[in-house]
PDB file of N, CA and C in Angstrom:
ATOM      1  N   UNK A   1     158.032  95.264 107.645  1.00  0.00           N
ATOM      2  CA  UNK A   1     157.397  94.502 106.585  1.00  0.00           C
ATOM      3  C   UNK A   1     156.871  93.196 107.192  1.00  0.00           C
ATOM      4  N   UNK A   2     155.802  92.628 106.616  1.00  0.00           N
ATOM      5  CA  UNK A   2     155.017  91.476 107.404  1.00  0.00           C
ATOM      6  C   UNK A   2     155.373  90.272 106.385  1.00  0.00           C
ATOM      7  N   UNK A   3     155.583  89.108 106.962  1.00  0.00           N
ATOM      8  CA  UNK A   3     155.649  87.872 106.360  1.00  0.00           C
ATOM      9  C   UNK A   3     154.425  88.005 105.294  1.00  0.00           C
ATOM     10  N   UNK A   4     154.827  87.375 103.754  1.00  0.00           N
ATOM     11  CA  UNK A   4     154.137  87.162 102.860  1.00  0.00           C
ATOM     12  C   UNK A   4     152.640  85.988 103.286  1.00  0.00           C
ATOM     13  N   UNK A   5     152.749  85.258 104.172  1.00  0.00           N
ATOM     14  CA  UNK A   5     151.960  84.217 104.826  1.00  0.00           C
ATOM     15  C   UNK A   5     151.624  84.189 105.717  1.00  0.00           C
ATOM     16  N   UNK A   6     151.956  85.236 107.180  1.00  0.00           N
ATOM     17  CA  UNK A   6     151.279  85.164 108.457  1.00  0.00           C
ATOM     18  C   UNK A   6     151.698  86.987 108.609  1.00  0.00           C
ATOM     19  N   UNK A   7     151.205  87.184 109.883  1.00  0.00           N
ATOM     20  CA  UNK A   7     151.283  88.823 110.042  1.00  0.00           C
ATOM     21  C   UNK A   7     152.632  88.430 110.927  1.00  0.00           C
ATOM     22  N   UNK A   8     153.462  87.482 111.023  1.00  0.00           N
ATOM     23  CA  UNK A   8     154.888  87.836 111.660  1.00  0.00           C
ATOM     24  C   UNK A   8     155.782  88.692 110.727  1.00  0.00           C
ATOM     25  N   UNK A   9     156.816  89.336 111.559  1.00  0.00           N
ATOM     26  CA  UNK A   9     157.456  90.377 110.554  1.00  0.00           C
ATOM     27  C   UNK A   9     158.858  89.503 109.860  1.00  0.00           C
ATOM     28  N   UNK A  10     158.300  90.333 108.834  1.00  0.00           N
ATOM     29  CA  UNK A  10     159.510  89.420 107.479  1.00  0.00           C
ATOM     30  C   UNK A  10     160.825  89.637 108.112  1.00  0.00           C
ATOM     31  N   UNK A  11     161.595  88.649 108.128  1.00  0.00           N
ATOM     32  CA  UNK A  11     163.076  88.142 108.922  1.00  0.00           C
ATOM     33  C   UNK A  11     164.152  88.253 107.353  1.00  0.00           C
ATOM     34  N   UNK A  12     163.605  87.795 106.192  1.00  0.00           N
ATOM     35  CA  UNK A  12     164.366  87.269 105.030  1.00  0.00           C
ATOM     36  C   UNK A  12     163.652  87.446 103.896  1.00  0.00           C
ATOM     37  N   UNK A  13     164.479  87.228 102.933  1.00  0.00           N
ATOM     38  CA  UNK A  13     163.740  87.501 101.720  1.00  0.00           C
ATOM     39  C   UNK A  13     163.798  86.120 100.738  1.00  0.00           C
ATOM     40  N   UNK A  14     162.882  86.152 100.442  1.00  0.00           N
ATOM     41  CA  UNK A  14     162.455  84.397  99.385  1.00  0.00           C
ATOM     42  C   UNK A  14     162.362  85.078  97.994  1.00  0.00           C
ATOM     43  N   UNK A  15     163.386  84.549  97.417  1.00  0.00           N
ATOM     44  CA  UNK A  15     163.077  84.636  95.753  1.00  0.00           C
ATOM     45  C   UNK A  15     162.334  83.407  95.083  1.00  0.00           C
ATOM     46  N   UNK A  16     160.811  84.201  94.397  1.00  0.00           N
ATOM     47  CA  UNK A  16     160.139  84.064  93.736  1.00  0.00           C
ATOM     48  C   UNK A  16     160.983  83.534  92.370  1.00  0.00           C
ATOM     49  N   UNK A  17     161.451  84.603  91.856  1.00  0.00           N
ATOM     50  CA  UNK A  17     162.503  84.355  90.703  1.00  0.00           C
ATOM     51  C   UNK A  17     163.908  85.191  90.576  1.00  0.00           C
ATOM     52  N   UNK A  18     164.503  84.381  90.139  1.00  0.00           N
ATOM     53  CA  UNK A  18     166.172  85.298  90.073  1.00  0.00           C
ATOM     54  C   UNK A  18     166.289  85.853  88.685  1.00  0.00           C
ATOM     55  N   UNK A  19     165.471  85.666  87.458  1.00  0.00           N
ATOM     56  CA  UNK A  19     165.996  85.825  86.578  1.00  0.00           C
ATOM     57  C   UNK A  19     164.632  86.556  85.776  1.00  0.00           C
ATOM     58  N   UNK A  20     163.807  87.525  85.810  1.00  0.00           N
ATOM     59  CA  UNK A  20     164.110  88.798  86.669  1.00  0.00           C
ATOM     60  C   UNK A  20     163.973  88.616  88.230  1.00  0.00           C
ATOM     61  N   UNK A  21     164.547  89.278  88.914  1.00  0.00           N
ATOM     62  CA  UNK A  21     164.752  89.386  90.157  1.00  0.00           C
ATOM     63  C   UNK A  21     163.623  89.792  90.868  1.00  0.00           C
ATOM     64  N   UNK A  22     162.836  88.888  91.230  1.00  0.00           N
ATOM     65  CA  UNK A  22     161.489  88.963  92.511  1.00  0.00           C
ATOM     66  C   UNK A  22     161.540  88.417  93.556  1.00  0.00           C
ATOM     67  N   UNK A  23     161.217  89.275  95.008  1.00  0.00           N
ATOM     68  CA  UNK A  23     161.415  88.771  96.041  1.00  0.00           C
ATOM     69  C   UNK A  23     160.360  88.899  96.981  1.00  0.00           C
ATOM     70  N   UNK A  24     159.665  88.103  97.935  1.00  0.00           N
ATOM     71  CA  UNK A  24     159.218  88.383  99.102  1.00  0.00           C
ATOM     72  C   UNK A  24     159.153  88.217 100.256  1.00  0.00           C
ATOM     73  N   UNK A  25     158.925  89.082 101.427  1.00  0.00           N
ATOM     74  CA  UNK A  25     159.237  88.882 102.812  1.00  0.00           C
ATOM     75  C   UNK A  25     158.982  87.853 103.205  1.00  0.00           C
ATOM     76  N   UNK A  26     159.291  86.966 104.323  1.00  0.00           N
ATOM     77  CA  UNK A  26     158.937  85.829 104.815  1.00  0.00           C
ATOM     78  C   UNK A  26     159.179  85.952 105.722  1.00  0.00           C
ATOM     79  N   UNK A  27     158.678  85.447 106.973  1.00  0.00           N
ATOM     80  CA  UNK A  27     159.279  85.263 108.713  1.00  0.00           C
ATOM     81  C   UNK A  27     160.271  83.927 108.340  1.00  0.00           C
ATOM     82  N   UNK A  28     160.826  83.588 109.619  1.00  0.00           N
ATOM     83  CA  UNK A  28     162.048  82.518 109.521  1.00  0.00           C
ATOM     84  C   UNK A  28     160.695  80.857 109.243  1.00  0.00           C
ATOM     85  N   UNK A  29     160.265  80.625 109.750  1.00  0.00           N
ATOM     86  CA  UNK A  29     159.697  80.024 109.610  1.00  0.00           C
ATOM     87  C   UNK A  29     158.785  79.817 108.098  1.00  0.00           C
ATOM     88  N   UNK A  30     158.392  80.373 107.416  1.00  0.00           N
ATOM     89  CA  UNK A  30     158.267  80.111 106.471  1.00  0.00           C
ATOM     90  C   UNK A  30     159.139  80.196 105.388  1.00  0.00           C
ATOM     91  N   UNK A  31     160.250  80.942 105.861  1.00  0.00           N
ATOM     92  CA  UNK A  31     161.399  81.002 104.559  1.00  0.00           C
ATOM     93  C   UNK A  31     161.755  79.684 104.549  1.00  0.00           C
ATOM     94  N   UNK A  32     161.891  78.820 105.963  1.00  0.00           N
ATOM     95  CA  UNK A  32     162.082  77.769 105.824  1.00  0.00           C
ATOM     96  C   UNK A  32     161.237  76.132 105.399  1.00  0.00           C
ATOM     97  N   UNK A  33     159.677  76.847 105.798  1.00  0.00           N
ATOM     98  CA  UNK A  33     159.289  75.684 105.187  1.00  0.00           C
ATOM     99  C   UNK A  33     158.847  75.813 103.774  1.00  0.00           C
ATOM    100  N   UNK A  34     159.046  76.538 102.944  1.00  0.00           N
ATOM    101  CA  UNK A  34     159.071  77.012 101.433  1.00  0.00           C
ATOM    102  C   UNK A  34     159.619  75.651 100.816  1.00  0.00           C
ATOM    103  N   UNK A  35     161.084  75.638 101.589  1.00  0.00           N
ATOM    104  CA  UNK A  35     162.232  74.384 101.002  1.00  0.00           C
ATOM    105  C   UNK A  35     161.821  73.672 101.523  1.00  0.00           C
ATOM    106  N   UNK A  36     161.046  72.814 102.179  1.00  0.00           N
ATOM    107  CA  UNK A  36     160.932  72.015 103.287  1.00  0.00           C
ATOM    108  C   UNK A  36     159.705  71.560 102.555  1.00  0.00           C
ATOM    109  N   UNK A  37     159.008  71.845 102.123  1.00  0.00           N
ATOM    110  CA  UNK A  37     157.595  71.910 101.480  1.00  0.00           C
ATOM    111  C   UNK A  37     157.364  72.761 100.439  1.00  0.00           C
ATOM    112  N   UNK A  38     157.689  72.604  99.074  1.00  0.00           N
ATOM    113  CA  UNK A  38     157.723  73.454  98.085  1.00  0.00           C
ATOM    114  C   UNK A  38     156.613  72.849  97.378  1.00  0.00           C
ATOM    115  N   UNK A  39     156.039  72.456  97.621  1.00  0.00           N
ATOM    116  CA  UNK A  39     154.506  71.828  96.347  1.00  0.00           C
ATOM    117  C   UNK A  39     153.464  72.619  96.878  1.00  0.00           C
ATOM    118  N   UNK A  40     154.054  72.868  98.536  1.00  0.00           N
ATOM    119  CA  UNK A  40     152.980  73.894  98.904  1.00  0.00           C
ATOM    120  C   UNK A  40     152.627  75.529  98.778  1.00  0.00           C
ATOM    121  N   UNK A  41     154.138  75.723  97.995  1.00  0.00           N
ATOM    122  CA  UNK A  41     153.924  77.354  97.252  1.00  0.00           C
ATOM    123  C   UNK A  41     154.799  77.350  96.112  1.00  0.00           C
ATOM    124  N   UNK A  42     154.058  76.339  95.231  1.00  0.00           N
ATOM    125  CA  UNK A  42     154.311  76.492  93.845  1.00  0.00           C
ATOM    126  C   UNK A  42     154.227  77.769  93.271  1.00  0.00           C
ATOM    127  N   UNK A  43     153.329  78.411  93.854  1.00  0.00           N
ATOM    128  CA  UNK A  43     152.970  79.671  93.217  1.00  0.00           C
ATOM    129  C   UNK A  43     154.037  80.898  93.359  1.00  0.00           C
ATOM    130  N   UNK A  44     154.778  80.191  95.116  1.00  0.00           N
ATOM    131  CA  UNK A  44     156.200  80.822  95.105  1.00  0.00           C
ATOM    132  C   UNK A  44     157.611  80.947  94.521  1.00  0.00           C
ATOM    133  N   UNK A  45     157.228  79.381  93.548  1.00  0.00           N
ATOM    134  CA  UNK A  45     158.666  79.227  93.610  1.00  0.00           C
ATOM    135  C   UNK A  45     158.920  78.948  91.765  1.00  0.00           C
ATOM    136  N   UNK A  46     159.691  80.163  91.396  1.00  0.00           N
ATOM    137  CA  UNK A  46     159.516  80.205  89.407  1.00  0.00           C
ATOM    138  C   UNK A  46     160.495  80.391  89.192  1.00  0.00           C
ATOM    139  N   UNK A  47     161.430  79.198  89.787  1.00  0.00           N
ATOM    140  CA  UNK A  47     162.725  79.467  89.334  1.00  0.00           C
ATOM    141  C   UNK A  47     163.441  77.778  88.261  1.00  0.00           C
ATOM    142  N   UNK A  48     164.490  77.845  88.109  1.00  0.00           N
ATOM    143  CA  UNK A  48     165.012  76.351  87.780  1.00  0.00           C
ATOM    144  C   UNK A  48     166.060  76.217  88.181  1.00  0.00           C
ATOM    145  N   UNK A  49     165.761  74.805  88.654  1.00  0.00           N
ATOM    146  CA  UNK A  49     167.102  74.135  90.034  1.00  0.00           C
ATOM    147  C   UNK A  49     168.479  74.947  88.886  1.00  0.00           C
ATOM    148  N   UNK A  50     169.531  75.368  89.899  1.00  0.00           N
ATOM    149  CA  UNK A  50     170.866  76.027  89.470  1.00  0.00           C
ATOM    150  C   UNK A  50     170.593  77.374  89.327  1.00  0.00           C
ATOM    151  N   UNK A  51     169.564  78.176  89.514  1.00  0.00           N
ATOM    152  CA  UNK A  51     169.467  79.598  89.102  1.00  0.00           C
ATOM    153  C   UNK A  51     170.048  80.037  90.522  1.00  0.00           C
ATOM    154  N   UNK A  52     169.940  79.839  91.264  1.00  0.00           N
ATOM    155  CA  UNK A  52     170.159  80.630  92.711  1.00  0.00           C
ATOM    156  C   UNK A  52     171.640  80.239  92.821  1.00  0.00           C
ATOM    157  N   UNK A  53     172.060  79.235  92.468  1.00  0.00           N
ATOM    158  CA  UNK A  53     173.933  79.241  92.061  1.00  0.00           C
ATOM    159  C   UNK A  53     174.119  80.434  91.012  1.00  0.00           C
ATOM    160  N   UNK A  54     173.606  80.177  89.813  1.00  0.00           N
ATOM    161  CA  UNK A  54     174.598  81.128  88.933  1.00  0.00           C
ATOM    162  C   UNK A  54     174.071  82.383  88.888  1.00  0.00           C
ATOM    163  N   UNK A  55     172.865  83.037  90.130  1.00  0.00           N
ATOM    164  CA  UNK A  55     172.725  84.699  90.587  1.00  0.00           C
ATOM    165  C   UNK A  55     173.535  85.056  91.538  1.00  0.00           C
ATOM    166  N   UNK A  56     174.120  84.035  92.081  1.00  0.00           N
ATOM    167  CA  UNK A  56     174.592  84.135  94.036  1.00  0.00           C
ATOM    168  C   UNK A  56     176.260  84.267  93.008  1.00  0.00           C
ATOM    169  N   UNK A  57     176.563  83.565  92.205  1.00  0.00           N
ATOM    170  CA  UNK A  57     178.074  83.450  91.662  1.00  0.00           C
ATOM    171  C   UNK A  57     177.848  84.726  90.554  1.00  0.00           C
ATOM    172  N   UNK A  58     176.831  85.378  89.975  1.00  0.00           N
ATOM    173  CA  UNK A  58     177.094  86.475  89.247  1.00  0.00           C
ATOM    174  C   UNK A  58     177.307  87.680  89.908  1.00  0.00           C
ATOM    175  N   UNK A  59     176.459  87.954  91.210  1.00  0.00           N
ATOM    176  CA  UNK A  59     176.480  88.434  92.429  1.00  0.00           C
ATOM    177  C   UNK A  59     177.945  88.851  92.628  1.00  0.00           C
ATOM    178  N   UNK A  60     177.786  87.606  93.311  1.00  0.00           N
ATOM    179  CA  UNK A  60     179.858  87.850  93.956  1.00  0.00           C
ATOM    180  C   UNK A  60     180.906  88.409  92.778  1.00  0.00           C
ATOM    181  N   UNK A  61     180.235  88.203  91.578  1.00  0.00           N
ATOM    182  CA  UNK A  61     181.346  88.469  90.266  1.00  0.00           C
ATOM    183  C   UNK A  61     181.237  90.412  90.710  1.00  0.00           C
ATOM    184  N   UNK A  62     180.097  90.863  90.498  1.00  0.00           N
ATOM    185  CA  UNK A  62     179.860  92.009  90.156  1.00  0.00           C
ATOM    186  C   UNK A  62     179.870  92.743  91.237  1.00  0.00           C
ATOM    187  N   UNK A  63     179.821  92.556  92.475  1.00  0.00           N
ATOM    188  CA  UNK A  63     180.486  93.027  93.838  1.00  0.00           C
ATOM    189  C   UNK A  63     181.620  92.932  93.437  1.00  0.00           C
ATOM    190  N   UNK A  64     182.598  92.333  93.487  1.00  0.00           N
ATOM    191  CA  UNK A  64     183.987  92.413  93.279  1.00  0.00           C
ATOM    192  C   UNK A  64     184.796  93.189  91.896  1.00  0.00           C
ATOM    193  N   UNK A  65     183.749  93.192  91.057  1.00  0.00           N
ATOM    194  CA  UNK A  65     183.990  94.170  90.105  1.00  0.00           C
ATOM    195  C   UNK A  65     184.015  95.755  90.284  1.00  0.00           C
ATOM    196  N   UNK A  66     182.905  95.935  91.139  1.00  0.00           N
ATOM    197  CA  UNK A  66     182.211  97.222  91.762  1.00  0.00           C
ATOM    198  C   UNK A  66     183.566  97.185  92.798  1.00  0.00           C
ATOM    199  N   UNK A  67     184.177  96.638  93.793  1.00  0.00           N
ATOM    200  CA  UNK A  67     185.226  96.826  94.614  1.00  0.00           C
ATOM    201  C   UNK A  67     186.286  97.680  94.181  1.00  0.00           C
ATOM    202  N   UNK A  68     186.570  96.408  92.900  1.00  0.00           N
ATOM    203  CA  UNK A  68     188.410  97.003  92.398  1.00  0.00           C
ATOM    204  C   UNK A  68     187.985  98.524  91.652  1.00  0.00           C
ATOM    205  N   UNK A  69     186.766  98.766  91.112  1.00  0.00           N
ATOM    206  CA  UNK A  69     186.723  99.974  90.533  1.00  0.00           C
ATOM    207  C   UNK A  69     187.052 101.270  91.232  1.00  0.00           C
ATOM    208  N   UNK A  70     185.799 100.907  92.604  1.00  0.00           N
ATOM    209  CA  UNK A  70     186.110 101.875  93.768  1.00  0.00           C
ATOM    210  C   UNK A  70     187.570 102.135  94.221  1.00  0.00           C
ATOM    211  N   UNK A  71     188.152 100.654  94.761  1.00  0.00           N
ATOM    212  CA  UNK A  71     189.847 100.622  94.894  1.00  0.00           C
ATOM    213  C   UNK A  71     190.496 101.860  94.014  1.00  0.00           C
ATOM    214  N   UNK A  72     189.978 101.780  92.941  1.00  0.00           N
ATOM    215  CA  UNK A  72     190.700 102.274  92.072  1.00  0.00           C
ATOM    216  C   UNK A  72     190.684 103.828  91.795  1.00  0.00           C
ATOM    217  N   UNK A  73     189.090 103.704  91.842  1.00  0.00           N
ATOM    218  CA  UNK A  73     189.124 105.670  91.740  1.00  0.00           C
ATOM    219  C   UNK A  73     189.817 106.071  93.323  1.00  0.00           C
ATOM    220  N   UNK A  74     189.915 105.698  94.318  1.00  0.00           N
ATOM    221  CA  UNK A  74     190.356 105.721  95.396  1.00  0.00           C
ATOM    222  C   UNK A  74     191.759 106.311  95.370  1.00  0.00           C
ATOM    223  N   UNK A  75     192.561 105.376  94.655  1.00  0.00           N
ATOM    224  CA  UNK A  75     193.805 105.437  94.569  1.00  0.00           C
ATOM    225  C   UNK A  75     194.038 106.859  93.543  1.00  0.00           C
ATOM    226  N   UNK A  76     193.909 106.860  92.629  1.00  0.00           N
ATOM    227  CA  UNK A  76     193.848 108.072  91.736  1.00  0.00           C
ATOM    228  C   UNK A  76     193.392 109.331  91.910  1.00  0.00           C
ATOM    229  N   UNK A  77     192.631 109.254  93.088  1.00  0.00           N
ATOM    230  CA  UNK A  77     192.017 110.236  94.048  1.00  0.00           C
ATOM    231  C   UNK A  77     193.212 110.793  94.401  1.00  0.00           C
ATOM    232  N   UNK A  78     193.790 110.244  95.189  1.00  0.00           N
ATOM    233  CA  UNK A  78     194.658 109.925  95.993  1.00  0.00           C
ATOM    234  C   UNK A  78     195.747 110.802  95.544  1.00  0.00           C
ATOM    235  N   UNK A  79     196.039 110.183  94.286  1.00  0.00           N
ATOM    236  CA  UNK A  79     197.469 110.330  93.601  1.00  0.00           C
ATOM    237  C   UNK A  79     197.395 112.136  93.431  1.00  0.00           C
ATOM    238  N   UNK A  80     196.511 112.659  92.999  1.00  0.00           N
ATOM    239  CA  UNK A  80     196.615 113.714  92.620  1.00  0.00           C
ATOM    240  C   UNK A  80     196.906 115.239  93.703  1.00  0.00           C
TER     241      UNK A  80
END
């Protein structure tokens, strides 16, 4: 996949928005100057300060939900 901004190949992914979930490729270098310079891809960035906390903390909720379930059919697997 090619950086959204130069033909280097996308390293990372830049969310557009978290809330629905849009993303696009970026090389390291522009993932980084996105934050570094954000007036310069307004058009990138449609989110509101704290959204990338409470997707990254709903995230980790629902991985760990998805864990103990697995744990669980695992064990009951198991048992029988």
């Amino acid at each position: 996949m090619k950086c959204e901004f130069c033909n280097e190949i996308a390293t990372e992914k830049h969310h557009i928005s978290y809330f629905s979930e849009q993303t696009v490729g970026v090389c390291a270098f522009h993932g980084d100057d996105i934050h570094i310079h954000p007036e310069l891809y307004a058009k990138y960035i449609k989110y509101q300060k704290g959204d990338s906390t409470l997707f990254y903390s709903q995230n980790k909720r629902i991985v760990r939900f998805c864990q103990q379930i697995s744990l669980e059919q695992h064990r009951a697997r198991r048992r029988k």
